[in-house]
N, C-alpha and C. Protein backbone atom coordinates (compact mmCIF):
# COMPACT_ATOMS: atom_id res chain seq x y z
N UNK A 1 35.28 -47.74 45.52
CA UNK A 1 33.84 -47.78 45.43
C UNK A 1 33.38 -49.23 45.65
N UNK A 2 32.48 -49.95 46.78
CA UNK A 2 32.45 -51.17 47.13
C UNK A 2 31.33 -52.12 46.03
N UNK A 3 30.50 -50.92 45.44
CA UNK A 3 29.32 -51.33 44.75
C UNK A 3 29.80 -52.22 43.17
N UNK A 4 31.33 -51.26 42.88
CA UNK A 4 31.94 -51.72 41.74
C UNK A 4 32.67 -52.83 42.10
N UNK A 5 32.94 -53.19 43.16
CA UNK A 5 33.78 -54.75 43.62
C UNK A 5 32.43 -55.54 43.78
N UNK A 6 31.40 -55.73 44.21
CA UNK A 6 30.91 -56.59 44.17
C UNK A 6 29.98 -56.57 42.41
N UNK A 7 29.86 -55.99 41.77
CA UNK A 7 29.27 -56.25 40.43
C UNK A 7 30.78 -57.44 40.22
N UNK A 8 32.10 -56.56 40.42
CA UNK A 8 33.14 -57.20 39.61
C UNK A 8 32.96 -58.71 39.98
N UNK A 9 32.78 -58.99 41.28
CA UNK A 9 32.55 -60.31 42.28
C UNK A 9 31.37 -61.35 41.45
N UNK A 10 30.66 -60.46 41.11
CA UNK A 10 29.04 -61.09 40.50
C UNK A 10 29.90 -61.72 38.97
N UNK A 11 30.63 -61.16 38.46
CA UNK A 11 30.59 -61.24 36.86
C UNK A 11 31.64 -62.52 37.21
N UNK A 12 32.50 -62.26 37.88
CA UNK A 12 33.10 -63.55 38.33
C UNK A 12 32.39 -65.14 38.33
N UNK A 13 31.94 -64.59 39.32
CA UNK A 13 30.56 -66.16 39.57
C UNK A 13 30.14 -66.21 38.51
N UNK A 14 29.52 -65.72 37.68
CA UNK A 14 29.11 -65.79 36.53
C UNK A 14 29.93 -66.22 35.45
N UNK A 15 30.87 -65.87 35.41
CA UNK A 15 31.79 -66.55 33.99
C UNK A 15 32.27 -68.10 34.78
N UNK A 16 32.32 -68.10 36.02
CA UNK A 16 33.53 -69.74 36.50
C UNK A 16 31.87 -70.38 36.80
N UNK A 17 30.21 -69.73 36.62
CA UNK A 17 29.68 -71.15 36.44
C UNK A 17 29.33 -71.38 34.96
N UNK A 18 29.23 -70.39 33.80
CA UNK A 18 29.26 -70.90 32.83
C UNK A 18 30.52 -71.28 32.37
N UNK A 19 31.69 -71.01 32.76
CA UNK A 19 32.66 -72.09 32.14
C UNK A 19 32.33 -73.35 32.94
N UNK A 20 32.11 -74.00 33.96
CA UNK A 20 31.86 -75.03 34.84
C UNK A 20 30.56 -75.58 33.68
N UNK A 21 29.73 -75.11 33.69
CA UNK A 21 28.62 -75.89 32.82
C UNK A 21 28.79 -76.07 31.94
N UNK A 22 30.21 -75.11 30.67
CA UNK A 22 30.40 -75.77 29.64
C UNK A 22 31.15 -77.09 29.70
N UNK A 23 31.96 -77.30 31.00
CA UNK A 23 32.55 -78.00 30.91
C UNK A 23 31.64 -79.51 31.07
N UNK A 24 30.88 -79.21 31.63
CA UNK A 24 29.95 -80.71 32.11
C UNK A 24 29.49 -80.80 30.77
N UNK A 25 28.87 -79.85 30.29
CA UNK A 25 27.86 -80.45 28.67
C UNK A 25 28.75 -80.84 27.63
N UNK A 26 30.49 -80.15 27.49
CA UNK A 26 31.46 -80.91 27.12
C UNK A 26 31.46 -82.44 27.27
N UNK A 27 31.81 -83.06 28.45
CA UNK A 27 32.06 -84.16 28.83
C UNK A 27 30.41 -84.86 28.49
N UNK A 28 29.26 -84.81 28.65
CA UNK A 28 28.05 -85.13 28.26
C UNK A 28 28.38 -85.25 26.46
N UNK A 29 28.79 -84.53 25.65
CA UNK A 29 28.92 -84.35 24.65
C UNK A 29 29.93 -85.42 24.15
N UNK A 30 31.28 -85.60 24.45
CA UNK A 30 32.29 -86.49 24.68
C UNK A 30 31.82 -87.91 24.82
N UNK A 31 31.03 -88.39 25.52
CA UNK A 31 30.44 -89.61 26.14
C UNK A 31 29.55 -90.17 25.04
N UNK A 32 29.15 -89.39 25.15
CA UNK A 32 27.76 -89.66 24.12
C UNK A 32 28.05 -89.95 22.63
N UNK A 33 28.75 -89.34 22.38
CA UNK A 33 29.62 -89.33 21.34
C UNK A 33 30.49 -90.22 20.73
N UNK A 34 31.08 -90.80 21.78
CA UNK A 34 32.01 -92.01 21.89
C UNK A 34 30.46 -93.19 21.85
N UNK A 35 29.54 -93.46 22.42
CA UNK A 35 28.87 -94.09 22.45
C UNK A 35 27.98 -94.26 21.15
N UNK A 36 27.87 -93.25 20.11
CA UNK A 36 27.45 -93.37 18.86
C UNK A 36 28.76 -94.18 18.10
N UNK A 37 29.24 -94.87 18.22
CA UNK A 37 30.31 -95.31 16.98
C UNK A 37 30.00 -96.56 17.78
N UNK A 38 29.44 -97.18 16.72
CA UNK A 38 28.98 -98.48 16.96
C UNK A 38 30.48 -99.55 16.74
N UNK A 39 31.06 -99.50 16.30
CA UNK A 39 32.32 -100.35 16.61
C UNK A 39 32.87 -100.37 17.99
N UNK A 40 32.91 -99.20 18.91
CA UNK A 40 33.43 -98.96 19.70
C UNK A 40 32.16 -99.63 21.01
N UNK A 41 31.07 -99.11 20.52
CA UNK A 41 29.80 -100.33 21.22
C UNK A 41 29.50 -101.79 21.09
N UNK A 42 30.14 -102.11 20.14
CA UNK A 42 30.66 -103.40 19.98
C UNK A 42 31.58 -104.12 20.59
N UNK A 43 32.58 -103.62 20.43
CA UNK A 43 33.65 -103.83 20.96
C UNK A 43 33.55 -104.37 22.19
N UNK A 44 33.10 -103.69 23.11
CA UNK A 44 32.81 -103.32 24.88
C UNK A 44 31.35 -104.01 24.53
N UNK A 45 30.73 -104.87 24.04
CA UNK A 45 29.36 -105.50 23.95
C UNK A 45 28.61 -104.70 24.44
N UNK A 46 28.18 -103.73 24.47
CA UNK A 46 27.09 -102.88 24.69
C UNK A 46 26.46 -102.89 23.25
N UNK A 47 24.40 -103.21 23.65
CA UNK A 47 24.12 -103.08 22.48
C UNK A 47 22.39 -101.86 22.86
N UNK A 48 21.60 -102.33 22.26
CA UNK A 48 20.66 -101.25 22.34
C UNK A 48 20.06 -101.30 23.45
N UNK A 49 19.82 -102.90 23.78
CA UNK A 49 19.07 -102.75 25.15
C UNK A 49 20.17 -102.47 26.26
N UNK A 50 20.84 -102.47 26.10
CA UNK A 50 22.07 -101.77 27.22
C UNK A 50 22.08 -100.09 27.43
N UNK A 51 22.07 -99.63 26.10
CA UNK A 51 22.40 -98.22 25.78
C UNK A 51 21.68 -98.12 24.53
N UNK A 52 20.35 -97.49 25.00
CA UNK A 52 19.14 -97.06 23.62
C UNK A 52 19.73 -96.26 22.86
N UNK A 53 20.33 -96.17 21.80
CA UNK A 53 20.78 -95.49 20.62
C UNK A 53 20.26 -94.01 20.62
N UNK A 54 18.59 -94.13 20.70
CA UNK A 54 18.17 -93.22 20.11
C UNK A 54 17.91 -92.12 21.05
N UNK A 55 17.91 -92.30 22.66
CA UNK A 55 18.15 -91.39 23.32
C UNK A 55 19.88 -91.22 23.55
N UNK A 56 20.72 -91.73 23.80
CA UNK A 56 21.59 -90.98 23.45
C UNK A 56 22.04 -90.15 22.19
N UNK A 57 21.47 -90.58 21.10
CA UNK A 57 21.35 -89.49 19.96
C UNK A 57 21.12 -88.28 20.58
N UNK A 58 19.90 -88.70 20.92
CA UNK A 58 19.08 -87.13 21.10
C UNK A 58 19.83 -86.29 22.69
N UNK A 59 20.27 -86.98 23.44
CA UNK A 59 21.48 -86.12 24.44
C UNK A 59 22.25 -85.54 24.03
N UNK A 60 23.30 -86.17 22.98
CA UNK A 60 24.37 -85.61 22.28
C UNK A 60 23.73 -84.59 21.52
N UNK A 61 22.91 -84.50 20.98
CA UNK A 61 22.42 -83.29 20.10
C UNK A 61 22.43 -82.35 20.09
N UNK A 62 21.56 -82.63 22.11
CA UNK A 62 21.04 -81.37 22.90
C UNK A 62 22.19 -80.93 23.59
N UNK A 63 22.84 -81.37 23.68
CA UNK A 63 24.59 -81.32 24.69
C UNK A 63 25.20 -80.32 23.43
N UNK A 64 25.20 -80.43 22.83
CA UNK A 64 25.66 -80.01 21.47
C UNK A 64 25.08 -78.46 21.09
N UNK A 65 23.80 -78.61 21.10
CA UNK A 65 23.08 -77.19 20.80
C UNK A 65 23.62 -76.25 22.22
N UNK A 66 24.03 -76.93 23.43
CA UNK A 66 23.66 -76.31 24.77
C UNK A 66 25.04 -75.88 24.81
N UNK A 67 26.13 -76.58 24.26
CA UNK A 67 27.49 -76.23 23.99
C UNK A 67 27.66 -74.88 23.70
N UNK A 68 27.05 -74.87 22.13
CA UNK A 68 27.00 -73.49 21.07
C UNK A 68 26.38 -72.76 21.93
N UNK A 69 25.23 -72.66 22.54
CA UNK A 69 24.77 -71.42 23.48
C UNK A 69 26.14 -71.10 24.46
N UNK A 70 26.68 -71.98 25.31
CA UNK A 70 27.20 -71.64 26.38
C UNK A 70 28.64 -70.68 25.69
N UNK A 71 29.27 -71.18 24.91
CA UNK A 71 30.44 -70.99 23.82
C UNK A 71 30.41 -69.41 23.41
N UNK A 72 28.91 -69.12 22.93
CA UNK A 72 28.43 -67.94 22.72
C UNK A 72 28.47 -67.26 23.49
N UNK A 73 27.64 -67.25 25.17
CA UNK A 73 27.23 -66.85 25.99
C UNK A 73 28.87 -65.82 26.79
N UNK A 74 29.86 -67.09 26.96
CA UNK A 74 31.26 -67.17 26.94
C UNK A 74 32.03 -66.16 26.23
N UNK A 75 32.07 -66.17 25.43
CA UNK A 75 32.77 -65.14 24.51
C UNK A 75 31.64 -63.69 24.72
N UNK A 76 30.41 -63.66 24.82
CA UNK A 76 30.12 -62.41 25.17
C UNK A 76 30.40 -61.96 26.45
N UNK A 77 30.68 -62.79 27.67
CA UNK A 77 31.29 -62.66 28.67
C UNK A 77 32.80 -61.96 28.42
N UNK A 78 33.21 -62.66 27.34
CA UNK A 78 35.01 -61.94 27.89
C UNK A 78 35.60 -61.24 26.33
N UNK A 79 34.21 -60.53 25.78
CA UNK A 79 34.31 -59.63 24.91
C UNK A 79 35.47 -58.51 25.71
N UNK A 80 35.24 -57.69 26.32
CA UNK A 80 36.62 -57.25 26.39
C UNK A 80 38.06 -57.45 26.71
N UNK A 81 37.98 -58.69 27.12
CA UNK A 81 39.51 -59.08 27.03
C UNK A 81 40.02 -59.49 26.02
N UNK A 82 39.24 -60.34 24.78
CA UNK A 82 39.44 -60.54 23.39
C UNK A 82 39.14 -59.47 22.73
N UNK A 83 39.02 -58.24 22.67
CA UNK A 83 39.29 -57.26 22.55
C UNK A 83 40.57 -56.77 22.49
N UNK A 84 40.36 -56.30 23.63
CA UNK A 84 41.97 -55.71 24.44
C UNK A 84 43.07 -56.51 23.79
N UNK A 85 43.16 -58.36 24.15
CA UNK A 85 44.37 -58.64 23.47
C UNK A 85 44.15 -58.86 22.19
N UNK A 86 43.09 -58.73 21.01
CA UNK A 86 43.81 -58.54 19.87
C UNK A 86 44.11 -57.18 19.43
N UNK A 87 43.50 -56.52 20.02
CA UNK A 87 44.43 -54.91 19.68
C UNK A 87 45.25 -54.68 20.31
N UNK A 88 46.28 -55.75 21.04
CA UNK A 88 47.55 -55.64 21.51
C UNK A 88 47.87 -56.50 20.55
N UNK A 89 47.94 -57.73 20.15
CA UNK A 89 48.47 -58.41 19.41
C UNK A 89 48.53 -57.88 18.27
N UNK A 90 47.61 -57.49 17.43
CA UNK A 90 47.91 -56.73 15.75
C UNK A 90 48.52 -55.40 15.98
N UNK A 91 48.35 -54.77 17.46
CA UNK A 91 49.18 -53.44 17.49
C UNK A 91 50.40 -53.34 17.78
N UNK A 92 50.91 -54.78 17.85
CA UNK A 92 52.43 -54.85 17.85
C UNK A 92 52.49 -53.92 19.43
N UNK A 93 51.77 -54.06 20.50
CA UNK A 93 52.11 -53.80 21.78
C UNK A 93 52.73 -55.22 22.90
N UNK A 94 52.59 -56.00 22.07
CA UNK A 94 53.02 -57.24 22.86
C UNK A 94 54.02 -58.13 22.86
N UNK A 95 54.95 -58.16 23.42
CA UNK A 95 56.14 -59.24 22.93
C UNK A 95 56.07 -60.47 22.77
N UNK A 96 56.16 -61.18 21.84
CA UNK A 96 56.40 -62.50 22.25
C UNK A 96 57.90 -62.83 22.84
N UNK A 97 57.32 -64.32 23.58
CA UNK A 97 58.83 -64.51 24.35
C UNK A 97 59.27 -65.22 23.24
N UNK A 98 60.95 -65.09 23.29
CA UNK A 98 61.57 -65.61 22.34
C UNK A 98 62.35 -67.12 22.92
N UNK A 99 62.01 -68.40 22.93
CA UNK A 99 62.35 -69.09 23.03
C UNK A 99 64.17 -69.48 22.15
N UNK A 100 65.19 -69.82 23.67
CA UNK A 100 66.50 -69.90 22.68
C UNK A 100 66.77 -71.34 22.62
């Protein structure tokens, strides 16, 4: 049925650009982050008039809130595969490999 390959095609694009955007608001999040620890802005002489404190506050915040949406968004995306494998995993349908 071709109508069910291209939905499947659509949901695709859809999960590799919200993982792609979590990954950027990650790294936005990361940066920003590192840039609040004022020792570490010290260090590297960066001071306010270099890097305004208070808007990168408020990036990291929003990077942060936009995270938790995407994170969310994500997991309702691949609700049935976290599904599926934990009712393989607690149903004892799955092997683990046994490392010798």
């Amino acid at each position: 049925m071709p109508g069910k390959e291209v939905i499947s095609m659509n949901m695709q694009v859809i999960r590799w650009c919200v993982d792609l955007a979590m990954g950027i608001v990650f790294l936005f999040s990361v940066m920003t982050g590192l840039f609040k620890f004022t020792l570490l802005t010290r260090s590297f002489g960066l001071t306010d008039i270099v890097l305004p404190s208070a808007q990168i506050s408020e990036i990291h915040d929003w990077a942060g809130i936009t995270l938790c949406f995407l994170v969310a968004v994500h997991l309702f995306l691949n609700r049935a595969w976290i599904l599926s494998m934990t009712r393989k995993i607690f149903g004892g349908t799955i092997e683990m490999e046994k490392k010798v």
